[in-house]
Each structure stands twice: as structure tokens, then as C-alpha cells.
C-alpha atoms as a PDB file:
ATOM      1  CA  UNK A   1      16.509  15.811 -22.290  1.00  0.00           C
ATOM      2  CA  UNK A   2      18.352  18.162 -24.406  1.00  0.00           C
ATOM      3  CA  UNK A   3      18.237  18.621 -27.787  1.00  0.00           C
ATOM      4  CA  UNK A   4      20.097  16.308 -30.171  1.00  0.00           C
ATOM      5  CA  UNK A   5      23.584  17.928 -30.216  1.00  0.00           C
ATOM      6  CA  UNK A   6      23.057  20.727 -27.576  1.00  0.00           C
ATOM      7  CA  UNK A   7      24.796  20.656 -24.841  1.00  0.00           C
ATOM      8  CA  UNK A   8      23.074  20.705 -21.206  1.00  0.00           C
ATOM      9  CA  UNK A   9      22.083  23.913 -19.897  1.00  0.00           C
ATOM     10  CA  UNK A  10      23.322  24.453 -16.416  1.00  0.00           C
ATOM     11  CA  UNK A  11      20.693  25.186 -13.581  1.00  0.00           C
ATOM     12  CA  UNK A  12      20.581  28.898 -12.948  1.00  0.00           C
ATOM     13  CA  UNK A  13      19.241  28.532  -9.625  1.00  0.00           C
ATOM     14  CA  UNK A  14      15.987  28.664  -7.612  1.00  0.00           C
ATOM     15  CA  UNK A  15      13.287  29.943  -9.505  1.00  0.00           C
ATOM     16  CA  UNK A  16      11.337  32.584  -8.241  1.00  0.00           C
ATOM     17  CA  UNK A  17       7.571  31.307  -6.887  1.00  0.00           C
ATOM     18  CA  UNK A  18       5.949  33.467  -9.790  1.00  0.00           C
ATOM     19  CA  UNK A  19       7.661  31.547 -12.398  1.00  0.00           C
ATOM     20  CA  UNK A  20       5.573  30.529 -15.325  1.00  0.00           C
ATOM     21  CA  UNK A  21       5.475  27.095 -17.049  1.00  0.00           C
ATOM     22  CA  UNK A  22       6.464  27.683 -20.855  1.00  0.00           C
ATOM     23  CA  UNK A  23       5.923  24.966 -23.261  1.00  0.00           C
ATOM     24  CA  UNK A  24       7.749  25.912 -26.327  1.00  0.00           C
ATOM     25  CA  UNK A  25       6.495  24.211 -30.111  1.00  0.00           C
ATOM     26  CA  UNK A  26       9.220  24.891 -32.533  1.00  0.00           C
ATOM     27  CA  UNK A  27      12.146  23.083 -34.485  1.00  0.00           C
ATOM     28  CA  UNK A  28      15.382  22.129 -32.379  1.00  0.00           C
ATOM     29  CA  UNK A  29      18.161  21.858 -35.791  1.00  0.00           C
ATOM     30  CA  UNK A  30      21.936  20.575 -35.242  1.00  0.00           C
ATOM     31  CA  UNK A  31      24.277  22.493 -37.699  1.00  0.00           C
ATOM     32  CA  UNK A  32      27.299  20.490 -38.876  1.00  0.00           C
ATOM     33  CA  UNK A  33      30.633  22.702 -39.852  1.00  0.00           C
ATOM     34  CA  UNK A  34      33.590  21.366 -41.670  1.00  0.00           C
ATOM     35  CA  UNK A  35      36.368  23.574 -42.000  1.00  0.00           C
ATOM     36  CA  UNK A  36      38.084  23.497 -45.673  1.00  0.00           C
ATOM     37  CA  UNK A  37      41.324  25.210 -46.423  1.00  0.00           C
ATOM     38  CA  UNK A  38      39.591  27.533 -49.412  1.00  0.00           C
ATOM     39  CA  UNK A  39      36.209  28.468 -50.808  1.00  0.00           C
ATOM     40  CA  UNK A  40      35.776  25.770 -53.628  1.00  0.00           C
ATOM     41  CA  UNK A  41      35.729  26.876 -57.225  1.00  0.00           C
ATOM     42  CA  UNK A  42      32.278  25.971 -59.275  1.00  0.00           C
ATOM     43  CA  UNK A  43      31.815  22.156 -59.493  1.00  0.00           C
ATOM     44  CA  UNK A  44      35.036  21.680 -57.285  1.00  0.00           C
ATOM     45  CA  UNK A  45      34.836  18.833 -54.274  1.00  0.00           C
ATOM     46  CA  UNK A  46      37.176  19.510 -51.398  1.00  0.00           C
ATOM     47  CA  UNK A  47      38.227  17.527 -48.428  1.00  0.00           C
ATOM     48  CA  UNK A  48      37.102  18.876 -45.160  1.00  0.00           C
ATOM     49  CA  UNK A  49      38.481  18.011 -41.829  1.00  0.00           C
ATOM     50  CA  UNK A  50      36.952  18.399 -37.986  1.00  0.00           C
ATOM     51  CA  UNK A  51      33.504  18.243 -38.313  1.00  0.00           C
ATOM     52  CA  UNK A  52      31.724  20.180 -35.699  1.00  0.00           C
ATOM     53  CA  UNK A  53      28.235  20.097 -34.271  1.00  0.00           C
ATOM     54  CA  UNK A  54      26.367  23.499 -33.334  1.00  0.00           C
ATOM     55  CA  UNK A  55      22.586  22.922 -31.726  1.00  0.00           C
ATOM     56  CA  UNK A  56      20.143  25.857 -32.602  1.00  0.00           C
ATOM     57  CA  UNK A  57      16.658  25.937 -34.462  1.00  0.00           C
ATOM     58  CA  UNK A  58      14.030  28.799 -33.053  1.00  0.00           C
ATOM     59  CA  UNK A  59      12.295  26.589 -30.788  1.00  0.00           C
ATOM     60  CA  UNK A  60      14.908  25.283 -29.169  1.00  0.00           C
ATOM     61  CA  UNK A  61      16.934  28.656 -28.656  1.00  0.00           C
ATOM     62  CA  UNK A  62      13.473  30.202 -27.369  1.00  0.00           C
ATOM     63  CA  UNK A  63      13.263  26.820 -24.357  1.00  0.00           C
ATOM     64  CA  UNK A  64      17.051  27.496 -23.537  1.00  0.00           C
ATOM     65  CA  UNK A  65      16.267  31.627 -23.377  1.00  0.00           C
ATOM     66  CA  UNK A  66      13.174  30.547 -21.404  1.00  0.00           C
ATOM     67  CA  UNK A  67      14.818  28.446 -18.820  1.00  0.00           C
ATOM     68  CA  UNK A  68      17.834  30.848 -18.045  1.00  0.00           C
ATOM     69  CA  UNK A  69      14.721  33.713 -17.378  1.00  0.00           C
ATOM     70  CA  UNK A  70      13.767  31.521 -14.752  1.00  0.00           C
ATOM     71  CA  UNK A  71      10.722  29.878 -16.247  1.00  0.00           C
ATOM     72  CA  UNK A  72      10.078  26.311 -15.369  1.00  0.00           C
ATOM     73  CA  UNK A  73      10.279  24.257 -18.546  1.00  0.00           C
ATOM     74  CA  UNK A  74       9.772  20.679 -19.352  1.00  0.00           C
ATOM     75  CA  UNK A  75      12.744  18.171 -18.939  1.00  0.00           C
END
């Protein structure tokens, strides 16, 4: 299952038969963007609009790295 926010990784292939099984412990994050139409001034509130989700954290960008090098890793 990927991570909250990421989008699915596409399957690079067959992997080779000396592929290693990688278990990865680290945080998965979801970044949320808004786009404003200037830097606010100190104090200032300003409406946003669009609000876009980005998946990263090290752990998951390490699995996703992982998986297109042809190791096998968990679903």
C-alpha cells in the first residue's frame, strides 16, 4: 500500500534472481502547498488557493529508491 498521499510506483519489471529483500524503518511525511499571490508581511493572514499534496519523508523516498533498484520490498 503506498504511502498516504504518494502516488503508486509503477512496476519496473522482473527483478533479477539476486534481488535482496529491503525492509525500510523510517517516516513516510505528506507535504501540503498552497500557492498565495505574495509573501505575507509580519502578522499578515492571506488566502491561499489549490492546495497540493507532495509524499516524501526519508523512509519512504529510501522504499521507493529501493524498489526501482530492483529490490523486492514489502507491499
Amino acid at each position: 500500500m503506498p504511502a498516504l498521499g504518494a502516488a503508486p510506483v509503477t512496476d519496473p519489471g522482473p527483478r533479477s534472481a539476486g534481488a535482496a529483500d529491503v525492509v525500510v524503518v523510517g517516516s513516510a511525511n505528506v507535504d501540503l502547498v498552497v500557492e498565495v499571490p505574495r509573501r505575507p508581511g509580519s502578522g499578515e493572514t492571506l488566502l491561499g488557493s489549490e492546495l497540493r499534496t507532495f509524499p516524501g519523508g526519508k523512509g519512504a523516498n529510501q522504499a521507493a529508491a529501493a524498489g526501482r533498484a530492483g529490490a523486492r520490498t514489502p507491499p
